[in-house]
Structure formats: structure tokens, C-alpha cells
N, C-alpha and C. Protein backbone atom coordinates (compact mmCIF):
# COMPACT_ATOMS: atom_id res chain seq x y z
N UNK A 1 41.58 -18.03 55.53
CA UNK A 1 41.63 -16.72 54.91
C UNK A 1 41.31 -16.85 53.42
N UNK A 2 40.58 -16.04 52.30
CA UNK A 2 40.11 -16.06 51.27
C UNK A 2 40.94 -14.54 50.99
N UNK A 3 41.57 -15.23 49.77
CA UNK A 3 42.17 -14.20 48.92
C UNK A 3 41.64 -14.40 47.49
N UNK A 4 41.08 -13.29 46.70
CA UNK A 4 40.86 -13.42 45.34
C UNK A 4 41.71 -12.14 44.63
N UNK A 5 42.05 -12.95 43.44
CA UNK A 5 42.56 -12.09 42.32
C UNK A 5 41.85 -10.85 41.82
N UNK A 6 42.04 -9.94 40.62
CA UNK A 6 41.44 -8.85 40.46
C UNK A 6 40.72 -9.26 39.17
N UNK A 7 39.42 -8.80 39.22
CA UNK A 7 38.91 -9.30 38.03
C UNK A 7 38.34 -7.92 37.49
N UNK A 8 38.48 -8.22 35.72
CA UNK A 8 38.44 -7.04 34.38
C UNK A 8 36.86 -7.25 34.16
N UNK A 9 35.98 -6.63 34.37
CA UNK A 9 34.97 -6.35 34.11
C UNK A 9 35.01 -5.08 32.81
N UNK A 10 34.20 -5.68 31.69
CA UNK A 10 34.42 -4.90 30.17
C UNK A 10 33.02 -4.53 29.99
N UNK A 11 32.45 -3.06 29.74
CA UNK A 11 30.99 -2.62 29.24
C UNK A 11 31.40 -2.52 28.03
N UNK A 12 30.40 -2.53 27.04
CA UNK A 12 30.32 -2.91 25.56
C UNK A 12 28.67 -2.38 25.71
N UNK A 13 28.97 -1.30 24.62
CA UNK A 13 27.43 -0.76 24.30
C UNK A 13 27.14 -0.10 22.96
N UNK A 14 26.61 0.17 21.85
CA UNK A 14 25.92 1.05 21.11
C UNK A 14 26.16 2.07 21.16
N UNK A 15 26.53 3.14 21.01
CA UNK A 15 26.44 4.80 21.26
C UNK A 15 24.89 5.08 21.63
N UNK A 16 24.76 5.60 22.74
CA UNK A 16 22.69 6.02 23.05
C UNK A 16 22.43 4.72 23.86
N UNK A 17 22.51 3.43 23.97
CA UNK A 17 22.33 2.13 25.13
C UNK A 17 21.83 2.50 26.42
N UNK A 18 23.14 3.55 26.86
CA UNK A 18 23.44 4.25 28.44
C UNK A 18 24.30 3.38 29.16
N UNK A 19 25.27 2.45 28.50
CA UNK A 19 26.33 2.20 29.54
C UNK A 19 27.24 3.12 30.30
N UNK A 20 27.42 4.08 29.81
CA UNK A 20 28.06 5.48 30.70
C UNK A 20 27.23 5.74 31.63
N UNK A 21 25.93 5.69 31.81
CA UNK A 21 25.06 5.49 32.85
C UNK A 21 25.05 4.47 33.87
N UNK A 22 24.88 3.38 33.06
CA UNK A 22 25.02 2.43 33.92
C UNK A 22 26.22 1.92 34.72
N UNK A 23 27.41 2.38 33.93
CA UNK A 23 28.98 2.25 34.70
C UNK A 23 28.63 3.18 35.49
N UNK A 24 28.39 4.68 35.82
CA UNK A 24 28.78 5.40 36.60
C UNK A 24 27.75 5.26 37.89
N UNK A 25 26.73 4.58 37.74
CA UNK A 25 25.55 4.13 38.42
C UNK A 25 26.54 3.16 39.74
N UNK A 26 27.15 2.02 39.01
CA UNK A 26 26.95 0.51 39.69
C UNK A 26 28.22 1.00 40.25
N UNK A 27 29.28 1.83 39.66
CA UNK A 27 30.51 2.29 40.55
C UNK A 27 29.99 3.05 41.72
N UNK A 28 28.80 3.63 41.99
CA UNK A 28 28.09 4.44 43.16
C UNK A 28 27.98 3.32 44.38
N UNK A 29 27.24 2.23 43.36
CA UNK A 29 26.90 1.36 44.48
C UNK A 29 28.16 0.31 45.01
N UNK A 30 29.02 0.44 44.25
CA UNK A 30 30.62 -0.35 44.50
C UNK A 30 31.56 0.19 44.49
N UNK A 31 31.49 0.91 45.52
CA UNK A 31 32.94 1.68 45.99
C UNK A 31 33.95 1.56 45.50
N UNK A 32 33.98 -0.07 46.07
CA UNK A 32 35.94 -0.31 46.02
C UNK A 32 35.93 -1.02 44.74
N UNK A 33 35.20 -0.72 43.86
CA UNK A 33 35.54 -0.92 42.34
C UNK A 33 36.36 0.10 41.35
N UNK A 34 36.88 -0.36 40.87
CA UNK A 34 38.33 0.67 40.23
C UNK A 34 37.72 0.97 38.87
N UNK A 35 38.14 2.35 38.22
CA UNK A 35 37.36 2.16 36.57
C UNK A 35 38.72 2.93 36.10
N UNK A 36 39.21 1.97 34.73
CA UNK A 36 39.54 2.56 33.75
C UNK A 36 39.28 4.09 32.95
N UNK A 37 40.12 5.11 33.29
CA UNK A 37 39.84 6.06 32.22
C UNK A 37 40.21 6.01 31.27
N UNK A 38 39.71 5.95 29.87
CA UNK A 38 40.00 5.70 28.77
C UNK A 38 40.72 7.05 27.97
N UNK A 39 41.42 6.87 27.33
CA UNK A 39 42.32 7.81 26.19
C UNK A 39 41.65 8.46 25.25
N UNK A 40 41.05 9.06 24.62
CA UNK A 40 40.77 10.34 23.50
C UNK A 40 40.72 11.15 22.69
N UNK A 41 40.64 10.91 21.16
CA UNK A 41 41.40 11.92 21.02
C UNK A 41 39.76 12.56 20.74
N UNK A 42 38.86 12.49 20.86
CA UNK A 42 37.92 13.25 20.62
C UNK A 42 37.35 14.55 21.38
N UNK A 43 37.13 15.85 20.98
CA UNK A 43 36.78 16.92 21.90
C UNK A 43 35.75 16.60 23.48
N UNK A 44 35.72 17.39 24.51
CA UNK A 44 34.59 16.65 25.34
C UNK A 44 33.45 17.22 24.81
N UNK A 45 32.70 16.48 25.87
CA UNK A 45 30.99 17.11 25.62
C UNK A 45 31.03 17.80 26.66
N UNK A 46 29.86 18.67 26.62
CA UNK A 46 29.60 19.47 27.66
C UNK A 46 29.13 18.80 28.93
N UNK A 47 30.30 19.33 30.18
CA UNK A 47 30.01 18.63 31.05
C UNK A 47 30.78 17.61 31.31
N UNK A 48 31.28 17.05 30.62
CA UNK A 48 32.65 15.79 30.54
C UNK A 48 34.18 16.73 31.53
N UNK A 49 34.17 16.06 31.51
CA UNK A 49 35.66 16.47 33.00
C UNK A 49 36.67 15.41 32.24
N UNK A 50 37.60 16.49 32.48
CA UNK A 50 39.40 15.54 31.44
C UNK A 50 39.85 15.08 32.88
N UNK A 51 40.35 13.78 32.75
CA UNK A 51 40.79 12.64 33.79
C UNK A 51 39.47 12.24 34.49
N UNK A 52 38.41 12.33 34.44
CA UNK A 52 36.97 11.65 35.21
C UNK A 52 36.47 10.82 34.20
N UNK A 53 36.02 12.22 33.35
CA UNK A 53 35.06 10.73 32.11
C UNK A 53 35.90 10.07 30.92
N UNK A 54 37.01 10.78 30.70
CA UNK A 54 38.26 10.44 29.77
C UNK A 54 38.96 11.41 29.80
N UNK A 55 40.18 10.85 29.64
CA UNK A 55 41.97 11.82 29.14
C UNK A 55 41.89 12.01 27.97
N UNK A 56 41.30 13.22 28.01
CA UNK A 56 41.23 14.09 25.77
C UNK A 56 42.62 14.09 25.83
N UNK A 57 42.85 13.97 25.03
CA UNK A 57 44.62 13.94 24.18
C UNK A 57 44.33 14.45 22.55
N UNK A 58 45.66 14.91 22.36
CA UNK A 58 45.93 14.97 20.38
C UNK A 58 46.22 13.47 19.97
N UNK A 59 45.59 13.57 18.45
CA UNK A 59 46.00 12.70 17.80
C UNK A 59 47.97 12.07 17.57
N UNK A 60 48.31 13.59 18.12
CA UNK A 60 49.77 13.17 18.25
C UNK A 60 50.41 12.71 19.18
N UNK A 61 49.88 12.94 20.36
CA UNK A 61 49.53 12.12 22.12
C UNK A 61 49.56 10.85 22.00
N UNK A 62 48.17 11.07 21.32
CA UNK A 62 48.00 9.30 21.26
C UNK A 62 48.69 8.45 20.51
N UNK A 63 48.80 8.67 19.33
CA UNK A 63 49.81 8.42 18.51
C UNK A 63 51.01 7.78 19.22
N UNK A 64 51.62 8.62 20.04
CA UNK A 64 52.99 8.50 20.53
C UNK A 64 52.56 7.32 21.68
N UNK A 65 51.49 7.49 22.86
CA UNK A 65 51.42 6.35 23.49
C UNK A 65 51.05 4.95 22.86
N UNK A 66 50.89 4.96 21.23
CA UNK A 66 50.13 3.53 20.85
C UNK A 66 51.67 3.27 20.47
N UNK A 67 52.55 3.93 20.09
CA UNK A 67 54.05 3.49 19.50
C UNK A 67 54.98 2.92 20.36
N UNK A 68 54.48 3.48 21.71
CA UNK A 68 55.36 3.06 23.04
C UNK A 68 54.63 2.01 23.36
N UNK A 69 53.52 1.40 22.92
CA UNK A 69 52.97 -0.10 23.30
C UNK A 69 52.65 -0.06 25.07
N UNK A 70 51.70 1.07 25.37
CA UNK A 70 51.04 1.57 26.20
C UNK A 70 49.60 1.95 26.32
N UNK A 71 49.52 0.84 25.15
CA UNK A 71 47.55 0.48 25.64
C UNK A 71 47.31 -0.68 25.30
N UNK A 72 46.66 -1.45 26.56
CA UNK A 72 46.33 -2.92 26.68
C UNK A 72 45.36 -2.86 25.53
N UNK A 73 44.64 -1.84 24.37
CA UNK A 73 43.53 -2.07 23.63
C UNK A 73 43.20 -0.49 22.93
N UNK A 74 43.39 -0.46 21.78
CA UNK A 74 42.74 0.77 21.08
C UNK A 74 41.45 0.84 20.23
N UNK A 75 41.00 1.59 19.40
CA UNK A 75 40.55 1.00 18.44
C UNK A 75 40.04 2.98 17.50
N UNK A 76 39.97 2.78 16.85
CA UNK A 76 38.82 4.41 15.99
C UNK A 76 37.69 3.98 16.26
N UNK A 77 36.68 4.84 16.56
CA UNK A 77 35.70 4.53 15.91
C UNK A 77 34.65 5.97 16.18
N UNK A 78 34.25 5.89 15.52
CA UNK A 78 33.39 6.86 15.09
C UNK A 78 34.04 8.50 14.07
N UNK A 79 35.28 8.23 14.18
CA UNK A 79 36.44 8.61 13.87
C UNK A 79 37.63 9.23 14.39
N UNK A 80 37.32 9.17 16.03
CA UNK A 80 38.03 9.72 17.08
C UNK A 80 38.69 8.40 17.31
N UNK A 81 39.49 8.24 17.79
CA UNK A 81 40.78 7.12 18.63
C UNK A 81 40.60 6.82 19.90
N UNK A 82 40.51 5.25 20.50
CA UNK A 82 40.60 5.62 21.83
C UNK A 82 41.59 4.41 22.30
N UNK A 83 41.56 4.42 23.61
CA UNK A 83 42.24 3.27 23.95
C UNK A 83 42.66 3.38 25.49
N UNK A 84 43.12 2.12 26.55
CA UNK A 84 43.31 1.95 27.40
C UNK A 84 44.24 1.88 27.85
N UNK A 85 45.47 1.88 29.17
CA UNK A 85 46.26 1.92 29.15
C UNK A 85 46.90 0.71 29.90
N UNK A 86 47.61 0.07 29.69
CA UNK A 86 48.29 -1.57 30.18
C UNK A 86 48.07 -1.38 31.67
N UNK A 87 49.01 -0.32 31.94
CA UNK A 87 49.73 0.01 33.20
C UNK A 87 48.55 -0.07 34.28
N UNK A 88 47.94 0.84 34.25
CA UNK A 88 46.37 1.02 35.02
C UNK A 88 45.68 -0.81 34.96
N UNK A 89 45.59 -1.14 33.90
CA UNK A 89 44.86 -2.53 34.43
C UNK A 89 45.27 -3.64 35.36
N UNK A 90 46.57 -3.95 34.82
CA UNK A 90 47.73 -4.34 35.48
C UNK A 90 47.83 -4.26 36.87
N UNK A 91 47.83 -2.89 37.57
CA UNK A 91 48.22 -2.66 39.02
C UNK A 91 47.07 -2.62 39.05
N UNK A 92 45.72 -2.80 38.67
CA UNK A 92 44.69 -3.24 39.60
C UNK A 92 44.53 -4.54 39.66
N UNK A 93 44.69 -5.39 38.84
CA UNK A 93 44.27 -6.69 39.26
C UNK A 93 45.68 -7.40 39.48
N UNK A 94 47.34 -6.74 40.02
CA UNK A 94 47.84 -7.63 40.69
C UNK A 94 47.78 -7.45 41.98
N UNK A 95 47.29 -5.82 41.77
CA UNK A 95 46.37 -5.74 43.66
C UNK A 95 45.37 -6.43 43.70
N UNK A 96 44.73 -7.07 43.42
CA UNK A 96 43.95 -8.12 44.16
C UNK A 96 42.43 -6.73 43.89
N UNK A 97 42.28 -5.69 43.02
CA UNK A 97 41.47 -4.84 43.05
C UNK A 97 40.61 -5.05 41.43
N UNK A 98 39.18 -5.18 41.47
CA UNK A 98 38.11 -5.11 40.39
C UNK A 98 38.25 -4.06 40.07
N UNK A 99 38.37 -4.03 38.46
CA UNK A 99 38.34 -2.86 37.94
C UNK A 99 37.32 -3.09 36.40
N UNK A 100 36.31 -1.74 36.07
CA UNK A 100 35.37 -2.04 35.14
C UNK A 100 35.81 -0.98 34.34
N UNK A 101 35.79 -1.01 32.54
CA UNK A 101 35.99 -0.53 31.54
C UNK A 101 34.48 -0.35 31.15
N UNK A 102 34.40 0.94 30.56
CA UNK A 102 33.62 1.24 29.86
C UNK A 102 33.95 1.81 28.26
N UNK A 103 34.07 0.37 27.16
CA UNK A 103 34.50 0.47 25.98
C UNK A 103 33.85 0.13 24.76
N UNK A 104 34.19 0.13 23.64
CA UNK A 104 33.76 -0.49 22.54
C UNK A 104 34.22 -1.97 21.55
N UNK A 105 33.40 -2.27 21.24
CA UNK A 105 32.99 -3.91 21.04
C UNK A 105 34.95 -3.93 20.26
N UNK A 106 35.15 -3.21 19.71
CA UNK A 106 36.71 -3.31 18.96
C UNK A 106 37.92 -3.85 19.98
N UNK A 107 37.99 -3.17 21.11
CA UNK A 107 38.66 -2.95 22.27
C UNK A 107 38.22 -3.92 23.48
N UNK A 108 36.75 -4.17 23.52
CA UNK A 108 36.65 -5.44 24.09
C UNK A 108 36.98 -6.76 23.61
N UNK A 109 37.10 -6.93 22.01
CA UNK A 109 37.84 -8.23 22.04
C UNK A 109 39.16 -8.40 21.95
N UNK A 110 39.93 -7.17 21.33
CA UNK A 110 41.79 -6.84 22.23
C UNK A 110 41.39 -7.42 23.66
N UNK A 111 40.76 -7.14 24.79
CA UNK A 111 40.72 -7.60 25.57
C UNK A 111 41.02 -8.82 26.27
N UNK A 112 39.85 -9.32 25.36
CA UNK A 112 39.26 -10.80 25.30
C UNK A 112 40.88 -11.64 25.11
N UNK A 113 41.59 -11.30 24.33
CA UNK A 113 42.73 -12.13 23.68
C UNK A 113 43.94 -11.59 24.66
N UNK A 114 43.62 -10.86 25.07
CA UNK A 114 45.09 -10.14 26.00
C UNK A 114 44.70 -10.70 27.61
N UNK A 115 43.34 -10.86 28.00
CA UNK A 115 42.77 -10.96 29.44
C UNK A 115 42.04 -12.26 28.89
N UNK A 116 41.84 -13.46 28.87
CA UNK A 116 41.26 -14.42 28.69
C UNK A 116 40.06 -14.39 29.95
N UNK A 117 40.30 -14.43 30.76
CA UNK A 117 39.51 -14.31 31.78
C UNK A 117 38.82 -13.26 32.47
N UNK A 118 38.36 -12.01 31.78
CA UNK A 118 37.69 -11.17 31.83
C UNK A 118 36.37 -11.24 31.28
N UNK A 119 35.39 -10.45 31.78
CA UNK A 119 34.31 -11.33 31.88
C UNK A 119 33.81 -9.92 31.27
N UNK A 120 32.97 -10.00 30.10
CA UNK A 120 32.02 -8.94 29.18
C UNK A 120 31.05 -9.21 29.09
N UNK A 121 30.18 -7.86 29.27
CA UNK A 121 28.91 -7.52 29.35
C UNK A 121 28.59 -6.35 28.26
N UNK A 122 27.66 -6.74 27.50
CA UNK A 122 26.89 -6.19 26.44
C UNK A 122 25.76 -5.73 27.08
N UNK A 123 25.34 -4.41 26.50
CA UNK A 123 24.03 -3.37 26.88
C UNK A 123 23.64 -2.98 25.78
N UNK A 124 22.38 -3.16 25.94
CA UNK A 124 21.43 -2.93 24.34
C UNK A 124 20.28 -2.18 24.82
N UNK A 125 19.56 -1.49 23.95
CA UNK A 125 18.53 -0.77 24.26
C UNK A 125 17.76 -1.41 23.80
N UNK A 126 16.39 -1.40 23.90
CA UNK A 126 14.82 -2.06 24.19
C UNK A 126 15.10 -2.30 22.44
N UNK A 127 14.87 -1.41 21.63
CA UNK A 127 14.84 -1.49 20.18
C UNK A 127 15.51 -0.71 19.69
N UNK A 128 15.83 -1.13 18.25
CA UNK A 128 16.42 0.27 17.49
C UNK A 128 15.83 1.70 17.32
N UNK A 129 14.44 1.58 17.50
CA UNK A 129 13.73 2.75 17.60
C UNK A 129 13.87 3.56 18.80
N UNK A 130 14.18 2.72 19.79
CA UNK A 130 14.95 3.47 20.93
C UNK A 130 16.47 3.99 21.09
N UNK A 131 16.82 3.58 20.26
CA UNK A 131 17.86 3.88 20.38
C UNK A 131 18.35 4.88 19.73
N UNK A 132 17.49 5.09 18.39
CA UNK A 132 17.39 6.46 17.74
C UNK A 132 17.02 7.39 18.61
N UNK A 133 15.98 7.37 19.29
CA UNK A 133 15.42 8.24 19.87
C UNK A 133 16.25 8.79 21.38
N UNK A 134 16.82 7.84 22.15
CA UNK A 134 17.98 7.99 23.07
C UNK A 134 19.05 9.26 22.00
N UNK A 135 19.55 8.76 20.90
CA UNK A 135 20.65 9.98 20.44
C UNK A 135 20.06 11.11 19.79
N UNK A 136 18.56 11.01 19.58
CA UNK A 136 18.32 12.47 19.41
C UNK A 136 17.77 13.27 20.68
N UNK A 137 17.95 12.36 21.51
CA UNK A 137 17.54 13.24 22.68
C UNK A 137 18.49 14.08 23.35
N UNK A 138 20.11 13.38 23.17
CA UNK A 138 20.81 14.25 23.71
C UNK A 138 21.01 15.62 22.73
N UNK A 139 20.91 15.56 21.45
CA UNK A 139 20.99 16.95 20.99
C UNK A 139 22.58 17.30 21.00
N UNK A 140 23.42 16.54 20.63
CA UNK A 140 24.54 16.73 20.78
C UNK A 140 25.41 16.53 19.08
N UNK A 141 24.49 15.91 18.36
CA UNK A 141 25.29 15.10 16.86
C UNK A 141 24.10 15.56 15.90
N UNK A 142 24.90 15.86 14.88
CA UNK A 142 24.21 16.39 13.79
C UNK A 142 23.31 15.19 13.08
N UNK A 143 22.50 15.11 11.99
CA UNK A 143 21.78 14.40 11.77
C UNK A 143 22.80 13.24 11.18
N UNK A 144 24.02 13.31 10.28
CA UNK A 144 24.52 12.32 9.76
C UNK A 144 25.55 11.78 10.78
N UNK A 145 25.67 12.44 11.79
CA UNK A 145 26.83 11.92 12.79
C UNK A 145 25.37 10.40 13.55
N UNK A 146 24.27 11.07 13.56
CA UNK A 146 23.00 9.91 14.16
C UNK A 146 23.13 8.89 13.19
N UNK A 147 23.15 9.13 12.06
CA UNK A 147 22.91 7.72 11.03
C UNK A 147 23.78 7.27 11.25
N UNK A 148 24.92 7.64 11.03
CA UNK A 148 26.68 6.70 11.07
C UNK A 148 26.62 6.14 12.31
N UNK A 149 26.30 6.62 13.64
CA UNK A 149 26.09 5.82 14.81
C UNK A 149 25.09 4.54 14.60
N UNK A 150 24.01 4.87 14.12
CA UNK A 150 22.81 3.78 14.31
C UNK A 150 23.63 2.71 12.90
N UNK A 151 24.36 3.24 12.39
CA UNK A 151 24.77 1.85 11.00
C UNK A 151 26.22 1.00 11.93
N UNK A 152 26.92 1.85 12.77
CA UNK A 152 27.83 1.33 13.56
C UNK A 152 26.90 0.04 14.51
N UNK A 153 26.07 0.73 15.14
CA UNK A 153 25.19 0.45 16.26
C UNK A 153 24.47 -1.37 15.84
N UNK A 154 24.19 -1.52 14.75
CA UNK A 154 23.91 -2.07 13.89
C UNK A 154 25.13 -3.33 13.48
N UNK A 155 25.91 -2.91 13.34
CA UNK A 155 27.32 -3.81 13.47
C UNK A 155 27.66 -4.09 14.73
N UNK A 156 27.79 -3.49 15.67
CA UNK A 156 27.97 -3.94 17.03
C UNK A 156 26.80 -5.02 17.75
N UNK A 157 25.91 -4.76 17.91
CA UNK A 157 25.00 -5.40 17.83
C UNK A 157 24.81 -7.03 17.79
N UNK A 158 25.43 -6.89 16.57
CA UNK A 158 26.07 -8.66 16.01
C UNK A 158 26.92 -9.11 16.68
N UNK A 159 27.73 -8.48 17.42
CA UNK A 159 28.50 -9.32 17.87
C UNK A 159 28.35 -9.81 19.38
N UNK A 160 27.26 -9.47 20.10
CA UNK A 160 26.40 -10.10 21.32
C UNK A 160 27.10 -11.15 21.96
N UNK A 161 26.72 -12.11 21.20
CA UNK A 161 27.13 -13.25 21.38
C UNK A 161 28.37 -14.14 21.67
N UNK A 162 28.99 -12.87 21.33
CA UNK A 162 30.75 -13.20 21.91
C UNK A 162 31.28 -12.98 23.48
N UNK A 163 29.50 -12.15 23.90
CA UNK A 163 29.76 -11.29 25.30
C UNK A 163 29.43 -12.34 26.44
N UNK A 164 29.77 -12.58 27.63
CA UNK A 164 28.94 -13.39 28.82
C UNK A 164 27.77 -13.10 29.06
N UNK A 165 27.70 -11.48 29.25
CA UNK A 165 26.16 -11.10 29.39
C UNK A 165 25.77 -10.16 28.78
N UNK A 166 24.25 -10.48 28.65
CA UNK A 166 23.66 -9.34 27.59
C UNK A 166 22.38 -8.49 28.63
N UNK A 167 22.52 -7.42 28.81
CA UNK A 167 21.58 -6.49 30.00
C UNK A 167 20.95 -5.27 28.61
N UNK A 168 19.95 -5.61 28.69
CA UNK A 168 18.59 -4.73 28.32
C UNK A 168 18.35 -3.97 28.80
N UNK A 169 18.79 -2.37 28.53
CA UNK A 169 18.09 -0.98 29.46
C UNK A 169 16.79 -0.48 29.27
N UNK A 170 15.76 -1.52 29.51
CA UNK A 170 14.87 -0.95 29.48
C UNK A 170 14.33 0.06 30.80
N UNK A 171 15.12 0.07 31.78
CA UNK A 171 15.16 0.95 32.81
C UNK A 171 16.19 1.11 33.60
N UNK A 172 16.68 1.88 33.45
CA UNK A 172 17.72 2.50 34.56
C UNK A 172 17.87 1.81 35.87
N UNK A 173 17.17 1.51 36.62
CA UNK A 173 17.65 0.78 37.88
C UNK A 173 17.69 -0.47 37.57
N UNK A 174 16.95 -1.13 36.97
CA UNK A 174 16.80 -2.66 37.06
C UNK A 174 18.14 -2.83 36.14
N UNK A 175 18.45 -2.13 35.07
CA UNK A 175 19.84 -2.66 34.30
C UNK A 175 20.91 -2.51 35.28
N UNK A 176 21.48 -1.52 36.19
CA UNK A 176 22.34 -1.54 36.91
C UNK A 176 22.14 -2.29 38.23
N UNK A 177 20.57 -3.20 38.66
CA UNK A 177 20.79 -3.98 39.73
C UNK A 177 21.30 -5.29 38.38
N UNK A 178 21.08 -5.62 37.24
CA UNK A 178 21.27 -6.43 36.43
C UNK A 178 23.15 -6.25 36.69
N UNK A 179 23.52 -5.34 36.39
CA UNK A 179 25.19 -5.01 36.05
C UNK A 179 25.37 -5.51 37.23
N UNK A 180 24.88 -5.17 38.64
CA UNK A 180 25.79 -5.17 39.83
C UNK A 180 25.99 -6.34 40.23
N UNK A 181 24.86 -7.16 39.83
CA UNK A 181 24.30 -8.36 40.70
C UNK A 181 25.71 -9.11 39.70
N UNK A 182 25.84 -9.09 38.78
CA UNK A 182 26.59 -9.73 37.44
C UNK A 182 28.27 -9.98 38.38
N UNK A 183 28.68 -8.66 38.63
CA UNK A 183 29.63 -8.33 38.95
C UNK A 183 30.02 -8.98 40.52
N UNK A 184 29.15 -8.87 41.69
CA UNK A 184 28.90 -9.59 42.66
C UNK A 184 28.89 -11.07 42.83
N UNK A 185 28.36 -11.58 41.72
CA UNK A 185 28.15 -12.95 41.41
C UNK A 185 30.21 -13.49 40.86
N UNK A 186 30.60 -12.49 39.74
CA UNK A 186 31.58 -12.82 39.49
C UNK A 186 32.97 -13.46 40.38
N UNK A 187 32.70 -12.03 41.84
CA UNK A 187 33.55 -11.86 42.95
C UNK A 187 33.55 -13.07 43.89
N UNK A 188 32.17 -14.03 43.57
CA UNK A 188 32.08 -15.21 44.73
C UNK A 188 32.65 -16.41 43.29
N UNK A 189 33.11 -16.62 42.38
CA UNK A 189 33.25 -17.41 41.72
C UNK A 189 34.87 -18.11 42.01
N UNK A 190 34.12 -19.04 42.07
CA UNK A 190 35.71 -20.31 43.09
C UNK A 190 36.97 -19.91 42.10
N UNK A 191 37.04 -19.54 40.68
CA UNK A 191 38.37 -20.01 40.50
C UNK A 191 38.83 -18.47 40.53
N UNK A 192 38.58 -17.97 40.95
CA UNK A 192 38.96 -15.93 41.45
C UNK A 192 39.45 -16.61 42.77
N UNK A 193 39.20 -17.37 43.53
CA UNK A 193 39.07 -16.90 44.96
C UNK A 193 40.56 -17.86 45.99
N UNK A 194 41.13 -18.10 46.45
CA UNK A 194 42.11 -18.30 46.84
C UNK A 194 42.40 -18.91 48.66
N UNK A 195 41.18 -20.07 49.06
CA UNK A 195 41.11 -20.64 50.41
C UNK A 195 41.91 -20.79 51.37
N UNK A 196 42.59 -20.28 52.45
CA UNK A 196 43.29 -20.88 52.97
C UNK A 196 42.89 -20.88 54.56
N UNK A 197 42.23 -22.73 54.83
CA UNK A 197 41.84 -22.90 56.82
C UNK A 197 43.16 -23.17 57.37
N UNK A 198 42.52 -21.96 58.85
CA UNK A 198 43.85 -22.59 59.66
C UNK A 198 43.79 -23.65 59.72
N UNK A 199 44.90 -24.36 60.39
CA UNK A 199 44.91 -25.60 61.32
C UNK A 199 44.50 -25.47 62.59
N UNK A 200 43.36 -27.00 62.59
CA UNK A 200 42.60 -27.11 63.33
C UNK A 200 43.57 -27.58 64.84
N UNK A 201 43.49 -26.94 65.95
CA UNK A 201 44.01 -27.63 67.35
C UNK A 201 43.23 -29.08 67.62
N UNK A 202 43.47 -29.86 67.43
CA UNK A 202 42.41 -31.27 67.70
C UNK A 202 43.25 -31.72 68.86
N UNK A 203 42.21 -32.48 69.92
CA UNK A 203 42.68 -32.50 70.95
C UNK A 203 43.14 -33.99 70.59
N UNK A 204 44.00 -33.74 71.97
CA UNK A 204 45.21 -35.44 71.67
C UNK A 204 44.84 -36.66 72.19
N UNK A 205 44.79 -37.67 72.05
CA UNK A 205 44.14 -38.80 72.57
C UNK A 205 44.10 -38.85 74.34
N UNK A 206 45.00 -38.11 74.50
CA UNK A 206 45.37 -38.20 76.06
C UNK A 206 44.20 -37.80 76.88
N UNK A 207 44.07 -36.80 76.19
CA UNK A 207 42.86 -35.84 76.59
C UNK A 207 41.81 -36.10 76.64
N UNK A 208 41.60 -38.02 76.32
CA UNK A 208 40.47 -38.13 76.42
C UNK A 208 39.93 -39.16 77.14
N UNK A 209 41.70 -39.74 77.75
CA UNK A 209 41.64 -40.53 78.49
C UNK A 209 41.53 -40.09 80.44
């Protein structure tokens, strides 16, 4: 019988990349994969659903859950608050259940130091010129809310190299067969996994006389 543990799969992206794409993509194709909803205090976007794509909360919400030491990972950034919650990660991986975050590079290395053995994946877009062009396409951020992203974007960036894997969206399917295959590969890795053969009936010498 093969039993494996639950393993923390962490997205790490740029604002405009499309890891919100690509998480909600590779969870299509992996059912019994569990995802973190992340905490908020930022308004939604249009179209965002409270408890699907994140739990919007007040700054005084959140506040109160970071004081009760009820998020495995926070961080600001962009000037909204976010963060994860212990509890939720916890009961998935002592169920023996994969669960994937979709966060920022701040909160993935809280991670890193709290989950040693969680395995992060970085998503970058083709170029920076794409990536400008990805956030003016949504039409959602004023022109200086775009710069402050692309100078963030720019700092994140650098830190790549701290990640296991680095997936290039230069297209939508091939990055999420890139994510899935990542994740698949993780699930067959020996020290996740937990062997146990029956005992073999071997016949008795008698038996052969």
C-alpha cells in the first residue's frame, strides 16, 4: 500500500504574469487538488466572488486575525494586506491532501521557513514589455497604480532563483501543462510517498518435496 503526505504547492507571480490563470486552469485539470483562499483587505474586481477568489475583509478583520497568530504568512503589498490562514494548510496536508497557493514572493518565503518542504514555482511573462501590456489590457488600474506594479514587478523578479521552478507564460496551455506536469512529478517523489508490501505467502519446503 502507498501512502503519501500532503504536499504545499506555492504560485509566485508579477501582477499581469497570469498565475490566477494558470492556478485556476491546472485546479480544472486536478480535481482533488485543494487551493488556499487567501485573506484581503483589498476591494474585489469585477467579477471576483468573496470566499472563491479571496475572503475581502477590513483592515480591522485582518488586523485582528494577524494578532490571533492565524496566518501561516502575510505580507502588504501593493498596499492592500493579505495573508493565509494556518488552519486551512494544516488540515490539508495532515490529510494526506495537495493543496496550491496562489501568492506573493513576500508570503512565499514565510512559507519557505514555516514549510521547508514545499515546493515553489515562479511565473514570469515573456518580457517586461509584456507584461506592461498584459496590465493595460485589463483596464482595471490607473496609470500610476501600472508603474508601481511594473517597479514591484521588477523587484520580484529578482528573486527567481530562490523558487524550484521558473514557468514562462508565453502561452496559456503549455504554462499550465508546464504547472501540472511540475505538480504530478512532485506527487511520485519517494520522500512524499510512504511503501508498505504485503507479506509474501512463500511456499514451505514441504511443498516441494
Amino acid at each position: 500500500m502507498i501512502r503519501r503526505r500532503g504536499a504545499l504547492f506555492v504560485v509566485s507571480a508579477p501582477s499581469g504574469a497570469g498565475k490566477t490563470t494558470l492556478c485556476r486552469e491546472t485546479r480544472q485539470r486536478l480535481p482533488d487538488l485543494a487551493y488556499s483562499v487567501s485573506y484581503t483587505t483589498r476591494p474585489p474586481r469585477p467579477g471576483e466572488k468573496d470566499g472563491s477568489d479571496f475572503c475581502f475583509v477590513s483592515a480591522q478583520e485582518f488586523q485582528a486575525l494577524r494578532a490571533r497568530g492565524e496566518f501561516a504568512e502575510w505580507a502588504q503589498v501593493h498596499g492592500n494586506l493579505y495573508g493565509t490562514r494556518a488552519s486551512v494548510l494544516q488540515a490539508a496536508l495532515d490529510g494526506g491532501q495537495d493543496i496550491l497557493l496562489d501568492i506573493d514572493t513576500q508570503g512565499a518565503a514565510q512559507l519557505r521557513r514555516r514549510y521547508p518542504e514545499a515546493v515553489l514555482v515562479f511565473i514570469v511573462a515573456p518580457s517586461m514589455s509584456e507584461l506592461e501590456q498584459r496590465l493595460r489590457e485589463r483596464r482595471s488600474d490607473a496609470e500610476k497604480e501600472i508603474m508601481r506594479r511594473l517597479d514591484r514587478a521588477r523587484e520580484e523578479i529578482a528573486t527567481w532563483r530562490s523558487y524550484d521552478y521558473l514557468v514562462v507564460n508565453r502561452d496559456v496551455d503549455d504554462a499550465v501543462n508546464q504547472l501540472t506536469a511540475i505538480i504530478l512529478a512532485e506527487r511520485a517523489r519517494t520522500s512524499r510517498l510512504g511503501l508498505t508490501l504485503p507479506d509474501l505467502e512463500l511456499p514451505s519446503k514441504e511443498a516441494h518435496d
